[in-house]
C-alpha atoms as a PDB file:
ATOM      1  CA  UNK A   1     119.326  96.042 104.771  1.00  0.00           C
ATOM      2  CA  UNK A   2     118.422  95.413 101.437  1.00  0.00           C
ATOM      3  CA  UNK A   3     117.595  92.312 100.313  1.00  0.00           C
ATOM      4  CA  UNK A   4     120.683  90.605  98.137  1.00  0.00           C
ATOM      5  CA  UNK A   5     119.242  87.392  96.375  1.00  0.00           C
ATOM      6  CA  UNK A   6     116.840  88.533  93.289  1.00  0.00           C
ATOM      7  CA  UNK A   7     118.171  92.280  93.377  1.00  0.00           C
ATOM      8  CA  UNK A   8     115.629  92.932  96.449  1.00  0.00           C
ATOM      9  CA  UNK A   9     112.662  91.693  93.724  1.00  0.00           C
ATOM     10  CA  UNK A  10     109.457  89.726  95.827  1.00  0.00           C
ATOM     11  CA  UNK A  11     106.371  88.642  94.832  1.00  0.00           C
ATOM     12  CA  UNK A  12     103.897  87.219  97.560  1.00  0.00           C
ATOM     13  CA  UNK A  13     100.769  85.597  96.655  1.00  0.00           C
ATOM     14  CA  UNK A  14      98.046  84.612  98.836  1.00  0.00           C
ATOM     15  CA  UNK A  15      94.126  83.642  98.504  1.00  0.00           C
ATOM     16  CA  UNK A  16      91.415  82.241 100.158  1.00  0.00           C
ATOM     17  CA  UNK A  17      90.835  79.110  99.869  1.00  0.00           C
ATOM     18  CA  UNK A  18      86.968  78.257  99.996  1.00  0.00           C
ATOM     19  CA  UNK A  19      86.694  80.769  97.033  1.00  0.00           C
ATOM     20  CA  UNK A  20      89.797  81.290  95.709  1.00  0.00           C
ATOM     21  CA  UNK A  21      90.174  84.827  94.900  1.00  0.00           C
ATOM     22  CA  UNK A  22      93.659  86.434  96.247  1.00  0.00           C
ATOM     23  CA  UNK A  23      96.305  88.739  95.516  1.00  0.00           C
ATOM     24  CA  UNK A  24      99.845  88.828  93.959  1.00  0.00           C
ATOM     25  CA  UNK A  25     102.070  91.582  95.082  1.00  0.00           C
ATOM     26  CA  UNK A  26     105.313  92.121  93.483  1.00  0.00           C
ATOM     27  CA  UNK A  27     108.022  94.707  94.299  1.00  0.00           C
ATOM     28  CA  UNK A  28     111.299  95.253  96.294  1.00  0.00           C
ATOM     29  CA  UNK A  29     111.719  94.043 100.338  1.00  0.00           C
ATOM     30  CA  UNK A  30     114.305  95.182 102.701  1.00  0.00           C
ATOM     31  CA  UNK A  31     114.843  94.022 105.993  1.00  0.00           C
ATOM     32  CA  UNK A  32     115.063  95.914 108.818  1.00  0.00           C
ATOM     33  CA  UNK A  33     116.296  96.021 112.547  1.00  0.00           C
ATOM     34  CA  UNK A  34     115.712  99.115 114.383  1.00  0.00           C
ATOM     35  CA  UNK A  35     113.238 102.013 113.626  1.00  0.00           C
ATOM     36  CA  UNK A  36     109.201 103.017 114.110  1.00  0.00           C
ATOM     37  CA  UNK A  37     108.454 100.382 112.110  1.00  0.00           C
ATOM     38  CA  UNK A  38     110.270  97.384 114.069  1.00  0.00           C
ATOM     39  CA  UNK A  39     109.028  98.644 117.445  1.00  0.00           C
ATOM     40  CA  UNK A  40     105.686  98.914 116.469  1.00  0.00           C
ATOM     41  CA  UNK A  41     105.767  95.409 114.802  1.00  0.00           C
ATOM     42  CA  UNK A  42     107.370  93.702 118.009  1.00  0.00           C
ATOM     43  CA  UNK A  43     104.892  95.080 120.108  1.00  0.00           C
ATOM     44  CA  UNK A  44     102.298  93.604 117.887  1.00  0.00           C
ATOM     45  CA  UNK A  45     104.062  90.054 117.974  1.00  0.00           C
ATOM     46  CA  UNK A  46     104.758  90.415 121.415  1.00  0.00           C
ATOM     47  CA  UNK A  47     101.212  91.037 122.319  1.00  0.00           C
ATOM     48  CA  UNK A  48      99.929  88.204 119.846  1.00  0.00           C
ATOM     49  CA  UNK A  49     101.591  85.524 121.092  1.00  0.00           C
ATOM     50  CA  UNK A  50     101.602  86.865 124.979  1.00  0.00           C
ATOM     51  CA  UNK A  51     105.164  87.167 125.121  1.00  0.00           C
ATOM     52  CA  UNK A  52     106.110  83.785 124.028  1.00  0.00           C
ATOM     53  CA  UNK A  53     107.581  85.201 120.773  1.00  0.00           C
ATOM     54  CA  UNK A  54     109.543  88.481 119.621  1.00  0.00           C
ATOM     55  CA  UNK A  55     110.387  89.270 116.221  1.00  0.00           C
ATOM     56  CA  UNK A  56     114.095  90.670 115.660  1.00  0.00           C
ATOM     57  CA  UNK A  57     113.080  92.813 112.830  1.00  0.00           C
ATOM     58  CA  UNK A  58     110.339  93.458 110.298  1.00  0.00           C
ATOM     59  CA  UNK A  59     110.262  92.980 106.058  1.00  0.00           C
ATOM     60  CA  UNK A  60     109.368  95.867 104.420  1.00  0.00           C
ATOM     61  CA  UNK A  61     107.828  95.314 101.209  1.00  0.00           C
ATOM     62  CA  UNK A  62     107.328  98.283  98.292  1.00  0.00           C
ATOM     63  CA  UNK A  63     104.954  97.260  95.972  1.00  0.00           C
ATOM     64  CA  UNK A  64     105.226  97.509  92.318  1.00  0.00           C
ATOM     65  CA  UNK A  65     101.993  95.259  90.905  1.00  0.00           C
ATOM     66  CA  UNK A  66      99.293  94.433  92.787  1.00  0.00           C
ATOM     67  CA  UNK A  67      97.250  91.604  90.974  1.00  0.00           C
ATOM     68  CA  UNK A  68      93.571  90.385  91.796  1.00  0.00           C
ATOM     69  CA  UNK A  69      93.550  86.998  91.147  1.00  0.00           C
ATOM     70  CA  UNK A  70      89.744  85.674  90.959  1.00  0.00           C
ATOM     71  CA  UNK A  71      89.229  81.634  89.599  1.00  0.00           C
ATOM     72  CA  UNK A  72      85.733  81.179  90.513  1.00  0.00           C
ATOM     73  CA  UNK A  73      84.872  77.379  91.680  1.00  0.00           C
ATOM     74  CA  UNK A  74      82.846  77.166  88.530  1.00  0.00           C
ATOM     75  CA  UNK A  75      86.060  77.812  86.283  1.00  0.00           C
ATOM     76  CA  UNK A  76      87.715  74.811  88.241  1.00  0.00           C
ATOM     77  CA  UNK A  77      84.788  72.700  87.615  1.00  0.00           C
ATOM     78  CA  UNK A  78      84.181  73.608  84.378  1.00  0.00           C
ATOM     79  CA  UNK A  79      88.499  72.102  84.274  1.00  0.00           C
ATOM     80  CA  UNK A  80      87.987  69.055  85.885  1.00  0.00           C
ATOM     81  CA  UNK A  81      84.876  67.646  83.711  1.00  0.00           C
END
């Protein structure tokens, strides 16, 4: 299923905190139910969380732009002087 809000566009961002360097990925997500990919990835939940959670399907994401996001802690206290 594709993804109907946004035209299937995402963008995910996520970094590490104690240095702050991360990622933005952009691109298109669909979501789906059945297939390789879902029974592989509700094996992995169910396995994870001993069988305490299952996931009803997985979200594919196709990226478009990856971007390396790098603020070193000096440029942040360089900022807050």
């Amino acid at each position: 299923m594709k993804m109907k809000a946004n035209g299937g566009k995402i963008a995910i961002s996520v970094y590490e905190a104690q240095n702050l360097e991360g990622y933005q990925i952009k691109g298109t997500a669909a979501y789906v139910t059945e297939g390789e990919t879902v029974n592989t990835f509700k094996a992995m939940v169910e396995k994870m969380f001993n069988g305490a959670a299952t996931a009803k399907g997985a979200l594919v994401i196709t990226p478009s732009k990856v971007i390396v996001t790098a603020f070193k802690i000096h440029c942040l206290q360089a900022i807050m002087k």
